[in-house]
N, C-alpha and C. Protein backbone atom coordinates (compact mmCIF):
# COMPACT_ATOMS: atom_id res chain seq x y z
N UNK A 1 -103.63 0.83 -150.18
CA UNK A 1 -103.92 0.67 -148.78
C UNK A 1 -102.61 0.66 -148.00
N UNK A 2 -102.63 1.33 -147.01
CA UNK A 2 -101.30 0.99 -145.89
C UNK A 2 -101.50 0.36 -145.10
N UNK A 3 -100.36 -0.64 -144.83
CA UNK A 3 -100.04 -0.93 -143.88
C UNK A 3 -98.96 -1.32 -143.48
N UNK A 4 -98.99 -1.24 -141.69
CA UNK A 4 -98.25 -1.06 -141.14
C UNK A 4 -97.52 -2.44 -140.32
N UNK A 5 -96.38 -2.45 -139.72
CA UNK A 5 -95.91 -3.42 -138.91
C UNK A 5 -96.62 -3.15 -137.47
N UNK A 6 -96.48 -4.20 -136.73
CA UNK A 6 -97.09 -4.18 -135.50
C UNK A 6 -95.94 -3.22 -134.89
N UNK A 7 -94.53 -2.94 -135.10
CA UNK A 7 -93.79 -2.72 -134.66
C UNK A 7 -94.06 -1.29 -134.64
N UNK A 8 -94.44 -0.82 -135.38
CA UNK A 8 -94.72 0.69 -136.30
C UNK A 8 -96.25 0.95 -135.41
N UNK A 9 -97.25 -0.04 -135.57
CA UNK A 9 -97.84 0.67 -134.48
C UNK A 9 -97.90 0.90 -132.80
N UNK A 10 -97.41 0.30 -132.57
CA UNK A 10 -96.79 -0.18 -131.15
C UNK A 10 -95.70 0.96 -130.71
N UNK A 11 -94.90 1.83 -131.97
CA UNK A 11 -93.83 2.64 -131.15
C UNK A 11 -94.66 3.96 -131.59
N UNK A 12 -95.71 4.32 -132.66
CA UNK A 12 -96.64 5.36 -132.75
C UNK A 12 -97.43 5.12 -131.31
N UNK A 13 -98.47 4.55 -130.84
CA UNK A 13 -98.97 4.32 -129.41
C UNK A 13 -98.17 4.83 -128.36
N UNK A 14 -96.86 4.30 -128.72
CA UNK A 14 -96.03 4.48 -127.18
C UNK A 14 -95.72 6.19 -127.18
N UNK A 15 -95.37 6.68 -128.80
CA UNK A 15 -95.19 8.06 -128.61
C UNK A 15 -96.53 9.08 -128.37
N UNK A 16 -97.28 8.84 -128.85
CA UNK A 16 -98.86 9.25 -128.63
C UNK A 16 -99.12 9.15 -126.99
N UNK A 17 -99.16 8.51 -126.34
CA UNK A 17 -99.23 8.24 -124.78
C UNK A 17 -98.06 8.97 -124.21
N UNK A 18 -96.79 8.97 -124.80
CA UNK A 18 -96.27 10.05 -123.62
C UNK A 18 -95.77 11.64 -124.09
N UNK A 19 -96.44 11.46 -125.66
CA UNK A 19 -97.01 13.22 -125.63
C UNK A 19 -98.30 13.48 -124.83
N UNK A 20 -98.90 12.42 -124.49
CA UNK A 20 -100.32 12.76 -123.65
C UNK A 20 -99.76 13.35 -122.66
N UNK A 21 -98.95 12.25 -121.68
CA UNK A 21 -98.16 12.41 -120.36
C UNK A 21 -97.39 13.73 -120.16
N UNK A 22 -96.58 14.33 -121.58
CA UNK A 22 -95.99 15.51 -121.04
C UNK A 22 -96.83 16.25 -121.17
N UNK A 23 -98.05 16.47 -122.01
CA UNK A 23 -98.72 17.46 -122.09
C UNK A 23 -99.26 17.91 -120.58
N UNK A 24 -100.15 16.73 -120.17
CA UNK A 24 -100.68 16.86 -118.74
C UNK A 24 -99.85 16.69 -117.68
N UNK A 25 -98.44 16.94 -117.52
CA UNK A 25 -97.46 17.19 -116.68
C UNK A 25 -97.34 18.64 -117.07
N UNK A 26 -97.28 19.13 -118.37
CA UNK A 26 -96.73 20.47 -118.85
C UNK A 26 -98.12 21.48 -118.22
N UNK A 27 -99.47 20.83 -118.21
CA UNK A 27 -100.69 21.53 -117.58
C UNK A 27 -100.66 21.79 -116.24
N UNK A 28 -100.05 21.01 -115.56
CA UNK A 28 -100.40 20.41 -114.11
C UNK A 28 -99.10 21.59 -113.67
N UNK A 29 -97.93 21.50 -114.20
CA UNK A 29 -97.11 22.85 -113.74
C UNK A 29 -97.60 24.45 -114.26
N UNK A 30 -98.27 24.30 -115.13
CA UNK A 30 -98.97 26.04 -115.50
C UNK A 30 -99.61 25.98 -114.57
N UNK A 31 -100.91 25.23 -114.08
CA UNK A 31 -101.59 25.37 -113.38
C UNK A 31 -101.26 25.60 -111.95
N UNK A 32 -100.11 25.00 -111.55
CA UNK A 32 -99.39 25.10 -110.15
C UNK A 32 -99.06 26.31 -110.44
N UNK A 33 -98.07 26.92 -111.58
CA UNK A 33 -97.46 28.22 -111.43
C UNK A 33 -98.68 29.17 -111.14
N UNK A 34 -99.58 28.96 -111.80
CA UNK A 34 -100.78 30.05 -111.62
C UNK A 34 -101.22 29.99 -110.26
N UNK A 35 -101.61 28.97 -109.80
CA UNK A 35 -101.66 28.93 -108.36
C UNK A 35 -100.99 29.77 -107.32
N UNK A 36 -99.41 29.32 -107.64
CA UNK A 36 -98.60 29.92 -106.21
C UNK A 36 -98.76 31.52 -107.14
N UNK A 37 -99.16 32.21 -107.87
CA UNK A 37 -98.85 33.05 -108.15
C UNK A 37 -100.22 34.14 -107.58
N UNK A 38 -101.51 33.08 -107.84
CA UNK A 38 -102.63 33.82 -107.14
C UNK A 38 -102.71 33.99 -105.60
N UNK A 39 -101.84 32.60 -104.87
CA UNK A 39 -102.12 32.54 -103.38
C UNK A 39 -102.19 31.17 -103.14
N UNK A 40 -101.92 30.66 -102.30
CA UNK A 40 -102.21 29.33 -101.36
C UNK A 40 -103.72 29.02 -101.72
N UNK A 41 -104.11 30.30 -101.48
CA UNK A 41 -105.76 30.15 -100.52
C UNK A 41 -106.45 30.31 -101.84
N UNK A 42 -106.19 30.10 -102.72
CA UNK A 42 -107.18 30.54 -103.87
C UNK A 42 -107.90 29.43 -104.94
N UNK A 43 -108.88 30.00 -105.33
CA UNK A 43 -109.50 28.90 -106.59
C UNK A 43 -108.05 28.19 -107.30
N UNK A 44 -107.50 29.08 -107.73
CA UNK A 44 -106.66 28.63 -108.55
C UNK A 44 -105.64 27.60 -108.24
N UNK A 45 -105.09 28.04 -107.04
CA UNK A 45 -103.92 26.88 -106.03
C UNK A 45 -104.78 25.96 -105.78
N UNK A 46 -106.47 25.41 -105.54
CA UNK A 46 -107.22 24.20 -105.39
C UNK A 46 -106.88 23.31 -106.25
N UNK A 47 -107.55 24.13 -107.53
CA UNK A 47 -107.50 23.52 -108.73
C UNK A 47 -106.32 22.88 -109.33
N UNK A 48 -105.46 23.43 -108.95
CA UNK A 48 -104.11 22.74 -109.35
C UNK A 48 -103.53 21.84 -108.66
N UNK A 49 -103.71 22.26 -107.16
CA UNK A 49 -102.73 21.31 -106.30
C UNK A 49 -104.45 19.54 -106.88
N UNK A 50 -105.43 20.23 -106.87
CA UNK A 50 -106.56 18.62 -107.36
C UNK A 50 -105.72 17.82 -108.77
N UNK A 51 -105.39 19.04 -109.45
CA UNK A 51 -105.09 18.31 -110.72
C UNK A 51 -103.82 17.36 -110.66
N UNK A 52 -102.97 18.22 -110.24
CA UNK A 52 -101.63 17.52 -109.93
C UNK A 52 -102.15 16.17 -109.34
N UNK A 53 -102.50 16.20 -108.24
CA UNK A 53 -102.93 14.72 -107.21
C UNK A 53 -103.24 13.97 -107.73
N UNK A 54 -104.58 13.95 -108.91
CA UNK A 54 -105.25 13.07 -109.53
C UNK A 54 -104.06 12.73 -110.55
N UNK A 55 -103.62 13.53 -111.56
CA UNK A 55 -102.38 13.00 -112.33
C UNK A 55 -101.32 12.47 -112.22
N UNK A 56 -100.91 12.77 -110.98
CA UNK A 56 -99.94 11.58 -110.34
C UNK A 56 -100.61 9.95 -109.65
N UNK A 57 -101.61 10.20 -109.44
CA UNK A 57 -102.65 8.96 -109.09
C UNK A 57 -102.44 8.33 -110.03
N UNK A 58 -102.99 8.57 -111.03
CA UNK A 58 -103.17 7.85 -112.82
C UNK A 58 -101.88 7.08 -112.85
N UNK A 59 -101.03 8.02 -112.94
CA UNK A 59 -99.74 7.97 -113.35
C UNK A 59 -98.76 6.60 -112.37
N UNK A 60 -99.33 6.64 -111.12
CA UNK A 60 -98.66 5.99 -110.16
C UNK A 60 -99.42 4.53 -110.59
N UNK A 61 -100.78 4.55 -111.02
CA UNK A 61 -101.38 3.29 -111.05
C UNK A 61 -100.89 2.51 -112.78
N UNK A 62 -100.31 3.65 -113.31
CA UNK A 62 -100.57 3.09 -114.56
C UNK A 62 -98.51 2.23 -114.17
N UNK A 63 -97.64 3.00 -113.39
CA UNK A 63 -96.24 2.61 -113.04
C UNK A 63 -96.27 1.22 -112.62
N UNK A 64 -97.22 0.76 -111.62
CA UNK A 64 -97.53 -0.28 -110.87
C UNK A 64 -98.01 -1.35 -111.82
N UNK A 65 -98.59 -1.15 -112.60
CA UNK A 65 -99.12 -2.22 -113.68
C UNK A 65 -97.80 -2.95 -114.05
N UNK A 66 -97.94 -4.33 -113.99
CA UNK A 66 -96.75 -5.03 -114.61
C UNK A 66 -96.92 -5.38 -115.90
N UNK A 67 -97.95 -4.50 -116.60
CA UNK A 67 -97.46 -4.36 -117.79
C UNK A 67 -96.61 -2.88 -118.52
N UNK A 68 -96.70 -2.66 -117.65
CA UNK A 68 -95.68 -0.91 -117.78
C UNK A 68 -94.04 -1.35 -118.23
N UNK A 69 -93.79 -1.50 -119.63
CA UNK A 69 -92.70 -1.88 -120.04
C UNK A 69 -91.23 -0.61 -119.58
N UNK A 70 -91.66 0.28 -118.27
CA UNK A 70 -90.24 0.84 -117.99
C UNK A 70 -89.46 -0.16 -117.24
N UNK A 71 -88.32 -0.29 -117.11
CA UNK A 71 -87.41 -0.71 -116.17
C UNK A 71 -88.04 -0.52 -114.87
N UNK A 72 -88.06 -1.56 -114.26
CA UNK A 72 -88.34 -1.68 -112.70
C UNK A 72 -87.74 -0.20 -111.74
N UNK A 73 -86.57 -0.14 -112.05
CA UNK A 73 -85.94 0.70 -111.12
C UNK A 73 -86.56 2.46 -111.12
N UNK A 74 -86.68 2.56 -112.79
CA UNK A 74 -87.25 3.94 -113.27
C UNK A 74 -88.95 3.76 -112.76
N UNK A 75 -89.48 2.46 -112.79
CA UNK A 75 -91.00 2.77 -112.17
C UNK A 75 -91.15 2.66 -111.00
N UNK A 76 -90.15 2.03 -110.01
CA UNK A 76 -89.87 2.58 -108.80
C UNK A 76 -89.58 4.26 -107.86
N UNK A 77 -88.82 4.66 -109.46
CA UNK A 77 -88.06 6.06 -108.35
C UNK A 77 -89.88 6.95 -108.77
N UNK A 78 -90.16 6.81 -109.77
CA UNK A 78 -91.07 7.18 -110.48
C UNK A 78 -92.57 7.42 -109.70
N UNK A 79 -92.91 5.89 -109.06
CA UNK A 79 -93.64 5.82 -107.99
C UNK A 79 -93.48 6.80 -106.73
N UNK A 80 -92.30 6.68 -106.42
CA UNK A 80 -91.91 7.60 -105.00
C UNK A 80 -91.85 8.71 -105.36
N UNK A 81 -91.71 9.10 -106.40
CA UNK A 81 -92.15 10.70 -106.55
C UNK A 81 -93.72 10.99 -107.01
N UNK A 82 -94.16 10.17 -107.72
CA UNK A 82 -95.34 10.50 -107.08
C UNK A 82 -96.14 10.25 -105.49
N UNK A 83 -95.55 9.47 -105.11
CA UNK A 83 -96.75 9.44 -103.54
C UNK A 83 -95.90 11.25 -102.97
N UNK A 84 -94.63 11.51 -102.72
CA UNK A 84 -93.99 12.74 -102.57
C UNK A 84 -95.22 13.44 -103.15
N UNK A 85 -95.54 13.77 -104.64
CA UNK A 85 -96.25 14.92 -104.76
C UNK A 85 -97.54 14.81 -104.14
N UNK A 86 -98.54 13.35 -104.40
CA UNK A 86 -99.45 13.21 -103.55
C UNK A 86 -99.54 13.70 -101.97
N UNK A 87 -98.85 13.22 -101.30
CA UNK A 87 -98.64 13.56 -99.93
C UNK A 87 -98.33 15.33 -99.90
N UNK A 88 -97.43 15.99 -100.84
CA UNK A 88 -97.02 17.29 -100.65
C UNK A 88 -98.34 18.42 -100.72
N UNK A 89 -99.08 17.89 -102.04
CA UNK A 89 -100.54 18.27 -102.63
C UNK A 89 -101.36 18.89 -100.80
N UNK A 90 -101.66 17.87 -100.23
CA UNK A 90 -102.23 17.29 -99.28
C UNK A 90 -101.63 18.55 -98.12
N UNK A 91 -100.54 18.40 -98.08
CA UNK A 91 -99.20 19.42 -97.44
C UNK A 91 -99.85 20.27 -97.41
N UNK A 92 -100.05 21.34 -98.27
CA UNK A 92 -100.51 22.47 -99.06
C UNK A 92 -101.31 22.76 -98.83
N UNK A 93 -102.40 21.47 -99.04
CA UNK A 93 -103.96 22.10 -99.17
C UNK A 93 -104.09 22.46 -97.56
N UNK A 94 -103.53 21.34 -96.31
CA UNK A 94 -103.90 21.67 -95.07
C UNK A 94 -102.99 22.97 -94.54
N UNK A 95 -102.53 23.41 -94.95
CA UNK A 95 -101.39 24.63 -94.75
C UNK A 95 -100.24 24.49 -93.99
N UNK A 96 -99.66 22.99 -94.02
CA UNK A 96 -98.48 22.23 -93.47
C UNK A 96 -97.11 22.90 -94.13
N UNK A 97 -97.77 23.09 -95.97
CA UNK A 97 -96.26 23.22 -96.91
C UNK A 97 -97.08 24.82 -97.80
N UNK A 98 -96.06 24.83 -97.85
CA UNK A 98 -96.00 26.11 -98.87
C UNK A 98 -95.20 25.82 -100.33
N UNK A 99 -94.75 24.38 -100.79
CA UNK A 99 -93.74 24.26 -101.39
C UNK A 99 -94.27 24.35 -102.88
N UNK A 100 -95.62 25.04 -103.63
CA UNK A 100 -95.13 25.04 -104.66
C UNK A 100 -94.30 24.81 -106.03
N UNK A 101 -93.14 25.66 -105.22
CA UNK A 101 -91.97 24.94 -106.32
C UNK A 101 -91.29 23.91 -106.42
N UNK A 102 -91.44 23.01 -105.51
CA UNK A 102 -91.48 21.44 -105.30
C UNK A 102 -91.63 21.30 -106.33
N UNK A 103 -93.08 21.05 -106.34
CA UNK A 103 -94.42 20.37 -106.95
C UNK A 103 -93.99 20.59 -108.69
N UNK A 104 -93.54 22.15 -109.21
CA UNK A 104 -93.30 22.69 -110.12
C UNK A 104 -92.42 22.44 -110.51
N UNK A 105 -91.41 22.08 -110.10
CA UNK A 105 -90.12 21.20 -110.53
C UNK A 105 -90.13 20.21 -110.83
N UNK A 106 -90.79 18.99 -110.19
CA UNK A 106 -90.90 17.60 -110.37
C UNK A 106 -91.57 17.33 -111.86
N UNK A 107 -92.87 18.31 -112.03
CA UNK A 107 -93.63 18.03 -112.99
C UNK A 107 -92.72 18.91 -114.35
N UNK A 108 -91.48 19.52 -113.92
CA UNK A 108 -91.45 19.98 -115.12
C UNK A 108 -90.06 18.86 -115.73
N UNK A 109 -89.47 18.56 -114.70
CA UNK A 109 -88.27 17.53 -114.62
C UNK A 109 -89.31 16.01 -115.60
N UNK A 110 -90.10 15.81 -114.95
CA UNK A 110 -90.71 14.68 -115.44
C UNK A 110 -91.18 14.85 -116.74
N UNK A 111 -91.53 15.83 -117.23
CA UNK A 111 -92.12 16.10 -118.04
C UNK A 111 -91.17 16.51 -119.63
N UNK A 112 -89.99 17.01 -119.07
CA UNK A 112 -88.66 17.20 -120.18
C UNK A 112 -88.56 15.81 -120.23
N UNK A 113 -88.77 14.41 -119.30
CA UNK A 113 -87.99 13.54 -119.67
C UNK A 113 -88.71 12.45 -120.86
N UNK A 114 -89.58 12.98 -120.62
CA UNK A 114 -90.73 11.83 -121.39
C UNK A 114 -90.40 12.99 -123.41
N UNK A 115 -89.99 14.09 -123.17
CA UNK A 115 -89.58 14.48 -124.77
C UNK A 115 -88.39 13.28 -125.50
């Protein structure tokens, strides 16, 4: 039978959760790229600029939890870039921003960092 230290499962969890996180950061920028690539105005730019929004939502609520063992300062800057993409999403959808590659940068920046 195996077993394990609490320690051992506790840093498997932590890596499991932020291969989740880059994965659905690594989705949320295909999906943006596909977007700006079909059009502003299209199924595809909806769908993405929705996905992005909701994944930074998650993401912002899960930062705020004071049980979120990052450093204060990193779940701070962390936070403000997500309400940025929230608010930018929003940008977009009303035809305020065109910024795309914003959006596509952040999630891909965020998303190298959690490797």
């Amino acid at each position: 039978m195996y077993q394990f230290s609490y320690a051992e499962v506790a840093e498997s969890s932590l890596q499991d959760s932020r291969s989740r996180e880059r994965q659905a950061l690594e989705r949320a920028r295909e999906m943006l790229e596909l977007g700006k690539q079909k059009g502003i105005r299209s199924q595809e730019a909806a769908d993405a600029l929705n996905y992005a929004r909701k994944l930074w939502l998650l993401l912002i609520d899960d930062l705020a939890n004071p049980e979120n063992d990052l450093p204060d300062g990193l779940r701070a800057e962390l936070i403000s870039i997500g309400i940025w993409v929230t608010r930018e999403t929003e940008n977009i959808k009303t035809g305020m921003s065109d910024n795309f590659d914003g959006l596509i940068e952040i999630c891909s920046i965020v998303g190298d960092g959690l490797r």
